[in-house]
C-alpha atoms as a PDB file:
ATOM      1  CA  UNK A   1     -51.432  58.296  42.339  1.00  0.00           C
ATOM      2  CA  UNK A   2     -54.745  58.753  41.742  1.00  0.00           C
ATOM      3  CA  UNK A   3     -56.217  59.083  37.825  1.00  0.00           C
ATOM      4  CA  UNK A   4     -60.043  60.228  37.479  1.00  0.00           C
ATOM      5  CA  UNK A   5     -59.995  58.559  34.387  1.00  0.00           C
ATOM      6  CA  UNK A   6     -58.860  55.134  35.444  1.00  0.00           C
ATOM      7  CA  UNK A   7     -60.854  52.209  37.962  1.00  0.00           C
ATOM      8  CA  UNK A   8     -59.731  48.836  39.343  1.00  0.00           C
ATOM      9  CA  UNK A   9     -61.680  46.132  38.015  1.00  0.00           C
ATOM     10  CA  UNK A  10     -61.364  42.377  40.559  1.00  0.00           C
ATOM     11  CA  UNK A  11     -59.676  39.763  37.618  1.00  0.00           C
ATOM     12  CA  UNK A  12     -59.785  36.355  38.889  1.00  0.00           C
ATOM     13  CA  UNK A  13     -56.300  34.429  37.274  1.00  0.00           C
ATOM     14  CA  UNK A  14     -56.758  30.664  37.360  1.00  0.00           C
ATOM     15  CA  UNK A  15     -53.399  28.422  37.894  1.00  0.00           C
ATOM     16  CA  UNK A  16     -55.566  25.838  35.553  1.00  0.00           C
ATOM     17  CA  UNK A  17     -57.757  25.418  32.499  1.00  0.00           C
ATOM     18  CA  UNK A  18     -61.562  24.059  31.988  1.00  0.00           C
ATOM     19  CA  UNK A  19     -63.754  22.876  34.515  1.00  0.00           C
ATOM     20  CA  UNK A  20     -62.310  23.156  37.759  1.00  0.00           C
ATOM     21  CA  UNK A  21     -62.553  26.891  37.075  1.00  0.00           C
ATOM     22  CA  UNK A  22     -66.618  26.980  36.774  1.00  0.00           C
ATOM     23  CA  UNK A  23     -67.850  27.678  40.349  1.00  0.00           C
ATOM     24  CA  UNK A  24     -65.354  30.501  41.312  1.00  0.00           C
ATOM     25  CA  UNK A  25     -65.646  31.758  37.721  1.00  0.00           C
ATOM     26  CA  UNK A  26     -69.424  32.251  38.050  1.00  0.00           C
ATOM     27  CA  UNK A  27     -69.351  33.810  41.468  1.00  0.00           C
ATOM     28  CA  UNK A  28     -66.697  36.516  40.369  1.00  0.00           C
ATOM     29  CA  UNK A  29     -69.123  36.511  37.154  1.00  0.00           C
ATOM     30  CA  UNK A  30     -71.913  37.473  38.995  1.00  0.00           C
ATOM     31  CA  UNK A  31     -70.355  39.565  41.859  1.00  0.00           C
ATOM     32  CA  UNK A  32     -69.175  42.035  38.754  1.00  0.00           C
ATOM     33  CA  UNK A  33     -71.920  42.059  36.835  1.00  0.00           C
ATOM     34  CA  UNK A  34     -74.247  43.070  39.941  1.00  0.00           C
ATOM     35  CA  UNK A  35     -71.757  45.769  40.700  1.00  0.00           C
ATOM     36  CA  UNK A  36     -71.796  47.332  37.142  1.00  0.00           C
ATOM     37  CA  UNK A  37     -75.580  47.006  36.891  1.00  0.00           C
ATOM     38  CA  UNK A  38     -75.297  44.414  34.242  1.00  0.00           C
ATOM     39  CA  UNK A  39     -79.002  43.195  33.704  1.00  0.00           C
ATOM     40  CA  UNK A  40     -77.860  39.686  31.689  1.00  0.00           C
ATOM     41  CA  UNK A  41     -75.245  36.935  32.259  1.00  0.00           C
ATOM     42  CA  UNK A  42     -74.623  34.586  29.438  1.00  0.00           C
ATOM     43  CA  UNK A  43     -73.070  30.882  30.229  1.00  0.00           C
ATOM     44  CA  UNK A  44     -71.776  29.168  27.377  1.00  0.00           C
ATOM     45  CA  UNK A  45     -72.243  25.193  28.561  1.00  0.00           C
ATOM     46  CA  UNK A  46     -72.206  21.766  26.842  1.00  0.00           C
ATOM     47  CA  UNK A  47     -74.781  19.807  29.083  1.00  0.00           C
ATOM     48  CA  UNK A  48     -76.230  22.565  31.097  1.00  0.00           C
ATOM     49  CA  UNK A  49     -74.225  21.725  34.492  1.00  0.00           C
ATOM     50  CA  UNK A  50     -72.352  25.250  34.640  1.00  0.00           C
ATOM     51  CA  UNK A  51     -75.899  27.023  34.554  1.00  0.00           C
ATOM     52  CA  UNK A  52     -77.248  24.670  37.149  1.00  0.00           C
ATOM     53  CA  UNK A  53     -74.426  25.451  39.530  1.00  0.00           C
ATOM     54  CA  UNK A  54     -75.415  28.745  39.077  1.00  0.00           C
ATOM     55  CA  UNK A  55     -79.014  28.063  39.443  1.00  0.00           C
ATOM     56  CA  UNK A  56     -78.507  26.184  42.609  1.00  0.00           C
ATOM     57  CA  UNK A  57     -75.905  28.238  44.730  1.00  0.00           C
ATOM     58  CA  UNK A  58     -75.067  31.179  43.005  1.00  0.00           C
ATOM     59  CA  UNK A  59     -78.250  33.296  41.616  1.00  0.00           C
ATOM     60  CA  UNK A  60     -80.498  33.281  44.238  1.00  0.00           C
ATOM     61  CA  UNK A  61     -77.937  35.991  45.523  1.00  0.00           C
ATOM     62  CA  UNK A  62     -78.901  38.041  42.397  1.00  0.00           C
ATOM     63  CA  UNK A  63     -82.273  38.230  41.543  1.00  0.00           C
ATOM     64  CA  UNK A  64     -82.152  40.885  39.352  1.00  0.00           C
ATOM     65  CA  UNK A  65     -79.308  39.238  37.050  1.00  0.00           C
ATOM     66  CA  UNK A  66     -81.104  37.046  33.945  1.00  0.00           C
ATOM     67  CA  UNK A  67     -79.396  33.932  33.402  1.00  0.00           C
ATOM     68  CA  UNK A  68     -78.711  32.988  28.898  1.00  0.00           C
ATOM     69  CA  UNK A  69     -77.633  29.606  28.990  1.00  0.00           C
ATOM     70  CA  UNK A  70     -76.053  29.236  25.062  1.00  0.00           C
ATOM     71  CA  UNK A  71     -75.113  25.840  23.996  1.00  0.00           C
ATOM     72  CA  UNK A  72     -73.272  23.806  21.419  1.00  0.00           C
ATOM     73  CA  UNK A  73     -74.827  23.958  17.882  1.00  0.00           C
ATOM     74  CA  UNK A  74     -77.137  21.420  17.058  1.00  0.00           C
ATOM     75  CA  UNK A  75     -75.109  17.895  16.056  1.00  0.00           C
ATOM     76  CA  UNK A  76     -71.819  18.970  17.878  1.00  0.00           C
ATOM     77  CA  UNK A  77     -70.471  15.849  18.768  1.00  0.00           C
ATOM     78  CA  UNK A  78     -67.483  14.955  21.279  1.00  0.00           C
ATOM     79  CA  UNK A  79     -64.475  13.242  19.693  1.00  0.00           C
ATOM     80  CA  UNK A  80     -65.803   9.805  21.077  1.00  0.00           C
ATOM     81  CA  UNK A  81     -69.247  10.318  18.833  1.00  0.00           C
ATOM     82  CA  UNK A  82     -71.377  11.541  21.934  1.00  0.00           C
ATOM     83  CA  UNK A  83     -73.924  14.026  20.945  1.00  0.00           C
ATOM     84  CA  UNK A  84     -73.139  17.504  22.872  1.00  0.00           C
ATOM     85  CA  UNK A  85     -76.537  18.266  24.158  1.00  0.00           C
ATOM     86  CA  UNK A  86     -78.245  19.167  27.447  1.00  0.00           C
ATOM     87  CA  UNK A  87     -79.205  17.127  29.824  1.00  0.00           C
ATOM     88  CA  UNK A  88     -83.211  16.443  30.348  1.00  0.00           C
ATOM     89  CA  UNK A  89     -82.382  17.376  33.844  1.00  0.00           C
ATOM     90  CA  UNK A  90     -81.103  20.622  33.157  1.00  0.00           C
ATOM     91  CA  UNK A  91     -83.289  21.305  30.566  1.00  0.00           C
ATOM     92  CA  UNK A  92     -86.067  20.797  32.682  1.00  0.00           C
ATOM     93  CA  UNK A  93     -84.228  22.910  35.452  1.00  0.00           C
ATOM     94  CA  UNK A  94     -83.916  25.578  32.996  1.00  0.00           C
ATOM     95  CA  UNK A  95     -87.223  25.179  32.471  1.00  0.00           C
ATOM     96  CA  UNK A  96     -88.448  25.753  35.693  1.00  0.00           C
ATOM     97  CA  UNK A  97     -86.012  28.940  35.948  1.00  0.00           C
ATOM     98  CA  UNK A  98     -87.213  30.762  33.222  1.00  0.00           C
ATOM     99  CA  UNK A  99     -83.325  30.447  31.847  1.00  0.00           C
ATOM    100  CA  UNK A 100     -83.766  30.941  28.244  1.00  0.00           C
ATOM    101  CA  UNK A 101     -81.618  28.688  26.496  1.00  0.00           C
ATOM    102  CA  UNK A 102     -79.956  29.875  22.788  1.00  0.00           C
ATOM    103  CA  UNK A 103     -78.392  27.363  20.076  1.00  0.00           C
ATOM    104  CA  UNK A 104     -77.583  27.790  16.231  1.00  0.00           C
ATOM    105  CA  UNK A 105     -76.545  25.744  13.453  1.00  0.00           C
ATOM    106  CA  UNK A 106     -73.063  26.381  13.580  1.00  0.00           C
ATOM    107  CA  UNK A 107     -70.282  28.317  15.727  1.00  0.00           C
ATOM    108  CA  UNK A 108     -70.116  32.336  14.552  1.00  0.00           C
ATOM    109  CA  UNK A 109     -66.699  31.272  13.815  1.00  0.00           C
ATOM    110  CA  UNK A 110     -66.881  27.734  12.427  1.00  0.00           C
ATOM    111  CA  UNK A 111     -64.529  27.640   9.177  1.00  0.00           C
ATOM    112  CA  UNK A 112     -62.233  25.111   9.156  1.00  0.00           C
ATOM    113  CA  UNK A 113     -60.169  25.848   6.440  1.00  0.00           C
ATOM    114  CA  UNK A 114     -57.159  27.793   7.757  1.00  0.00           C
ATOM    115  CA  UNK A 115     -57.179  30.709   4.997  1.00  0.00           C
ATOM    116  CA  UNK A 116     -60.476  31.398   5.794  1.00  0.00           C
ATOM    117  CA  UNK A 117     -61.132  34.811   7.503  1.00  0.00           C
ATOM    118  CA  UNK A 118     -63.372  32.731  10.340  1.00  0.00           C
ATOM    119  CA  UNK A 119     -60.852  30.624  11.113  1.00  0.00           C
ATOM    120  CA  UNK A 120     -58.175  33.458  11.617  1.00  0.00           C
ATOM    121  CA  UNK A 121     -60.732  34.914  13.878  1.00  0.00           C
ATOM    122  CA  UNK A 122     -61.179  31.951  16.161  1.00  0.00           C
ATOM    123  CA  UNK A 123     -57.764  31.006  16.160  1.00  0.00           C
ATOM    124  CA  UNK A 124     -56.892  34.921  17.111  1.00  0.00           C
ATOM    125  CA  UNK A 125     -59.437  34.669  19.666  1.00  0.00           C
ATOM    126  CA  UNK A 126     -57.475  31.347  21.361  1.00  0.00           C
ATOM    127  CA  UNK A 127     -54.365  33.581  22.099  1.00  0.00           C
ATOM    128  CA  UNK A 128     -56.767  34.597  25.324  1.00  0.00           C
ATOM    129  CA  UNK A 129     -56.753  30.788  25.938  1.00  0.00           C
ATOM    130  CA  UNK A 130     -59.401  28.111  25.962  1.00  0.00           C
ATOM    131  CA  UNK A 131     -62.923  29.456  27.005  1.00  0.00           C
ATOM    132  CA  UNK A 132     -62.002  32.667  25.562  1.00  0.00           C
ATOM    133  CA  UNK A 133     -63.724  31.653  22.180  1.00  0.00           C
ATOM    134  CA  UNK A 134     -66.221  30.165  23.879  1.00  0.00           C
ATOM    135  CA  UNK A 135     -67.304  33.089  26.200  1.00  0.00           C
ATOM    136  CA  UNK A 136     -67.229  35.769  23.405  1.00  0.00           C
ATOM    137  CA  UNK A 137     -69.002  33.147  20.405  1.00  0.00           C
ATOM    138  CA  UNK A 138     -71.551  32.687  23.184  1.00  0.00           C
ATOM    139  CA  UNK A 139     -72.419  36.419  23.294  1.00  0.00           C
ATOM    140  CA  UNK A 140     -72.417  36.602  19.285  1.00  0.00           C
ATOM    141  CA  UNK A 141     -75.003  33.575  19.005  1.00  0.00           C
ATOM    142  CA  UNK A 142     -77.216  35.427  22.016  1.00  0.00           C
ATOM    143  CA  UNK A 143     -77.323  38.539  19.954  1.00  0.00           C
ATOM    144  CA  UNK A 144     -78.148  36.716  16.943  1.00  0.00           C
ATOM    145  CA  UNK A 145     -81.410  34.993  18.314  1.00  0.00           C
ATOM    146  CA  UNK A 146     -82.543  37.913  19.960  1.00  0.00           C
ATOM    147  CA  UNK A 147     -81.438  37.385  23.729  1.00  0.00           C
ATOM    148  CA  UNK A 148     -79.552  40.413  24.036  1.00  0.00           C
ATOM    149  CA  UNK A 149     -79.601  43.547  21.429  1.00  0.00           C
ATOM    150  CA  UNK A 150     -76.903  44.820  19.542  1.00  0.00           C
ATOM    151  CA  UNK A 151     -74.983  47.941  21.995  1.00  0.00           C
ATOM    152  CA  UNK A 152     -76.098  45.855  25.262  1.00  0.00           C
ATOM    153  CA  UNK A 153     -73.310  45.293  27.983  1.00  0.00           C
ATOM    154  CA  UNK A 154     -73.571  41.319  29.091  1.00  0.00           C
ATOM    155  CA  UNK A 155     -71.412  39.446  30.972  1.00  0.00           C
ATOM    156  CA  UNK A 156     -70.349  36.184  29.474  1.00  0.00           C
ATOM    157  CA  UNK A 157     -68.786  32.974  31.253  1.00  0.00           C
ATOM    158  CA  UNK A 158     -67.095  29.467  29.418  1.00  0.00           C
ATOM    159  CA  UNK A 159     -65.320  27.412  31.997  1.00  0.00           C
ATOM    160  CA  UNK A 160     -62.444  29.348  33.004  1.00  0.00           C
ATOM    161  CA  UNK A 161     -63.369  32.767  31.305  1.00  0.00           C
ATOM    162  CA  UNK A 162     -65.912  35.479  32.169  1.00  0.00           C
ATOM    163  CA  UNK A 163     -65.575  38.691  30.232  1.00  0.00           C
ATOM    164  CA  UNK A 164     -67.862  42.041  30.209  1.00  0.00           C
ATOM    165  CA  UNK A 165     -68.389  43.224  26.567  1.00  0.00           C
ATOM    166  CA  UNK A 166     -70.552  45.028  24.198  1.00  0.00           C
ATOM    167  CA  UNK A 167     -72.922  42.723  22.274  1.00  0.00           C
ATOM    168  CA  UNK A 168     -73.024  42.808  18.838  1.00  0.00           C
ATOM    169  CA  UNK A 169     -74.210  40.443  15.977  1.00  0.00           C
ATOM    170  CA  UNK A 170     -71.797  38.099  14.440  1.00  0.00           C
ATOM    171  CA  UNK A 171     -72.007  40.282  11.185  1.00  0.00           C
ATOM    172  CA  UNK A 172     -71.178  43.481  12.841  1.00  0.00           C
ATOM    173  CA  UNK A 173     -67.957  41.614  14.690  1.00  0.00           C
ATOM    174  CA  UNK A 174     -65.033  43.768  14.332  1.00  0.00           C
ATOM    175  CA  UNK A 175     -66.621  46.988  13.847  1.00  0.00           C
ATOM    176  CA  UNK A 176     -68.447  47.060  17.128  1.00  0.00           C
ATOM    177  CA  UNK A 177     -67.716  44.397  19.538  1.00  0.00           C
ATOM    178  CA  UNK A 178     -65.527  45.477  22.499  1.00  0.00           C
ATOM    179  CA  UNK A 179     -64.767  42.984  25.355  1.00  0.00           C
ATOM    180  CA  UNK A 180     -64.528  46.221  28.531  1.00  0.00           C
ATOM    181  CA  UNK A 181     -63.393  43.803  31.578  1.00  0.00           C
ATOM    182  CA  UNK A 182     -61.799  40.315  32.103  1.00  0.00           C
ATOM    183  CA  UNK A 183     -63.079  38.824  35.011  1.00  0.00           C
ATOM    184  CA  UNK A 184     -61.764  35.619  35.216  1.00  0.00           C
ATOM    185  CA  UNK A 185     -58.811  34.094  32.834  1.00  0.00           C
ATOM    186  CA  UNK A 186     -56.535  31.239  33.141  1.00  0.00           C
ATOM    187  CA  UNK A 187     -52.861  32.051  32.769  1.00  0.00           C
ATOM    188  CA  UNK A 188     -51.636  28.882  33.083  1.00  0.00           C
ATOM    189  CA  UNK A 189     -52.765  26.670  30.394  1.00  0.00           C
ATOM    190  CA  UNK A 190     -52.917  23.383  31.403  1.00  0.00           C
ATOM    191  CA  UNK A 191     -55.176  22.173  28.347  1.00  0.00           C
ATOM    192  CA  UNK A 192     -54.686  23.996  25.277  1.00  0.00           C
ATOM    193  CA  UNK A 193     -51.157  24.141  25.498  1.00  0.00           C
ATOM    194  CA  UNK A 194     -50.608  21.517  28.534  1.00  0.00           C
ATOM    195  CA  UNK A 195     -48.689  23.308  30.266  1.00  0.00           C
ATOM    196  CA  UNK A 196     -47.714  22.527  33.954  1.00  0.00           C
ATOM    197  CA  UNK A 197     -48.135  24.730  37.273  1.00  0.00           C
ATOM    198  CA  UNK A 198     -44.162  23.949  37.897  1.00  0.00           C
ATOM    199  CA  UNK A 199     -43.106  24.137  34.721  1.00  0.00           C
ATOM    200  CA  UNK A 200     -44.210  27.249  34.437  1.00  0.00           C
ATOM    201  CA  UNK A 201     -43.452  28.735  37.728  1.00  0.00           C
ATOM    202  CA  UNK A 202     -40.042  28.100  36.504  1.00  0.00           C
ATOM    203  CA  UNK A 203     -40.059  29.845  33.753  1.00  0.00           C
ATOM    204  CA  UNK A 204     -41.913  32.714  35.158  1.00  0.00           C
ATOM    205  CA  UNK A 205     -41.116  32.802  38.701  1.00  0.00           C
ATOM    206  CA  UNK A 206     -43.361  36.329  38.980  1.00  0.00           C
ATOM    207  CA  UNK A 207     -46.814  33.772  39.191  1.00  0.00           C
ATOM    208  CA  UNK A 208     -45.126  31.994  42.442  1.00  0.00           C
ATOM    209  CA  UNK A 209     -44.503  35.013  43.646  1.00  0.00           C
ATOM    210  CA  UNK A 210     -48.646  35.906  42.852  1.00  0.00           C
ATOM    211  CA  UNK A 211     -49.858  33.202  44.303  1.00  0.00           C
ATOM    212  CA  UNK A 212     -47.978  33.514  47.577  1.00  0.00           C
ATOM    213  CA  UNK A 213     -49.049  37.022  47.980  1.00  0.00           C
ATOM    214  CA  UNK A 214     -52.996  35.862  47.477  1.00  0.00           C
ATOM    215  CA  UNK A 215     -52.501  33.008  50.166  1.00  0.00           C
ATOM    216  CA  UNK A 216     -50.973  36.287  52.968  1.00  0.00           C
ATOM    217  CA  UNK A 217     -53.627  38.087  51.753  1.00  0.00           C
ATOM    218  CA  UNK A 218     -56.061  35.614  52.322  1.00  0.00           C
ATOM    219  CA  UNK A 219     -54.393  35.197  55.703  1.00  0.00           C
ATOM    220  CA  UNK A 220     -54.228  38.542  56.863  1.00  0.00           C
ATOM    221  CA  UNK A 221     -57.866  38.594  56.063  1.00  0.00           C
END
């Protein structure tokens, strides 16, 4: 049946969380966003290797796509004391790339006290799993320096998670911004929740079933 008022958007669904996730995550990224004339593609990264991925086998394809690489907040610090910053190498990379790079003092959503309005945000936001935050913080903190305008459609990419949405400024959060397309999202969650690939298969048989349908597909292809 065929509905005018309906299209079918290409979701990448990851069997994992975090990292593993980046490469595929940035080519679906950028395969969407040239397809829906999106103009800007945010990457939310901790020491600038996502972006250079990008930079070195992925966005040569799509010249007309500008690269926003938004990082940490200044002093973020792993759990083991590290500083979260970029790399010189990257930065220099960036550099080179013209891939403006956007930080802030703190998260959009950076509360820590649980009865706080911020926190109930981010927490909400987590139900979408890990990089979910991540991806839609990232777009916040871009329209908040400048590097995209309030009403613009961006496509935004943490880890696991791209998502097409309307930027808006952290202040203006629930009133106007809209997330329009997931195009990549983890449904297994191996780190927030550490969950297992069998474990879950188990209890929701309909993902085996998903993934054995890609691999004919893939096939027959």
């Amino acid at each position: 049946m065929n509905n005018p008022m309906s299209f079918t958007s290409p979701t990448r669904y990851f069997l994992q969380e975090g990292t593993p996730c980046v490469g595929e995550c940035l080519e679906n990224a950028f395969a969407v966003a040239s397809a829906r004339g999106i103009q800007k593609l945010i990457i939310f990264t901790s020491f600038g290797d996502g972006v250079r991925l990008a930079i070195e086998r992925i966005a040569g394809r799509f010249p007309q796509i500008t690269m926003i690489a938004v990082t940490f907040p200044k002093s973020s610090k792993l759990k083991n004391g590290e500083p979260i910053s970029l790399k010189l190498e990257n930065a220099d990379l960036f550099k080179t790339h013209q891939v403006q790079v956007v930080t802030a003092d703190t998260f959009p959503f950076h509360s820590k006290d649980s009865k706080d309005r911020e926190s109930a945000i981010r927490d909400t936001l987590k139900i979408c799993g890990g990089g979910f935050p991540f991806a839609v913080q990232a777009i916040l903190m871009a329209c908040d320096q400048g590097a995209v305008r309030a009403g613009e459609h961006v496509v935004s990419c943490a880890a696991d998670c791209a998502i097409l949405a309307m930027a808006t400024q952290t202040k203006d959060f629930i009133p106007h911004f809209y997330v329009r397309e997931f195009i990549a999202h983890p449904v297994v969650r191996t780190i927030t929740r550490r969950e297992t690939i069998e474990g879950l298969f188990n209890k929701a048989p309909f993902l085996a079933k998903a993934q054995e349908a890609e691999g004919q597909n893939k096939q027959g292809g």
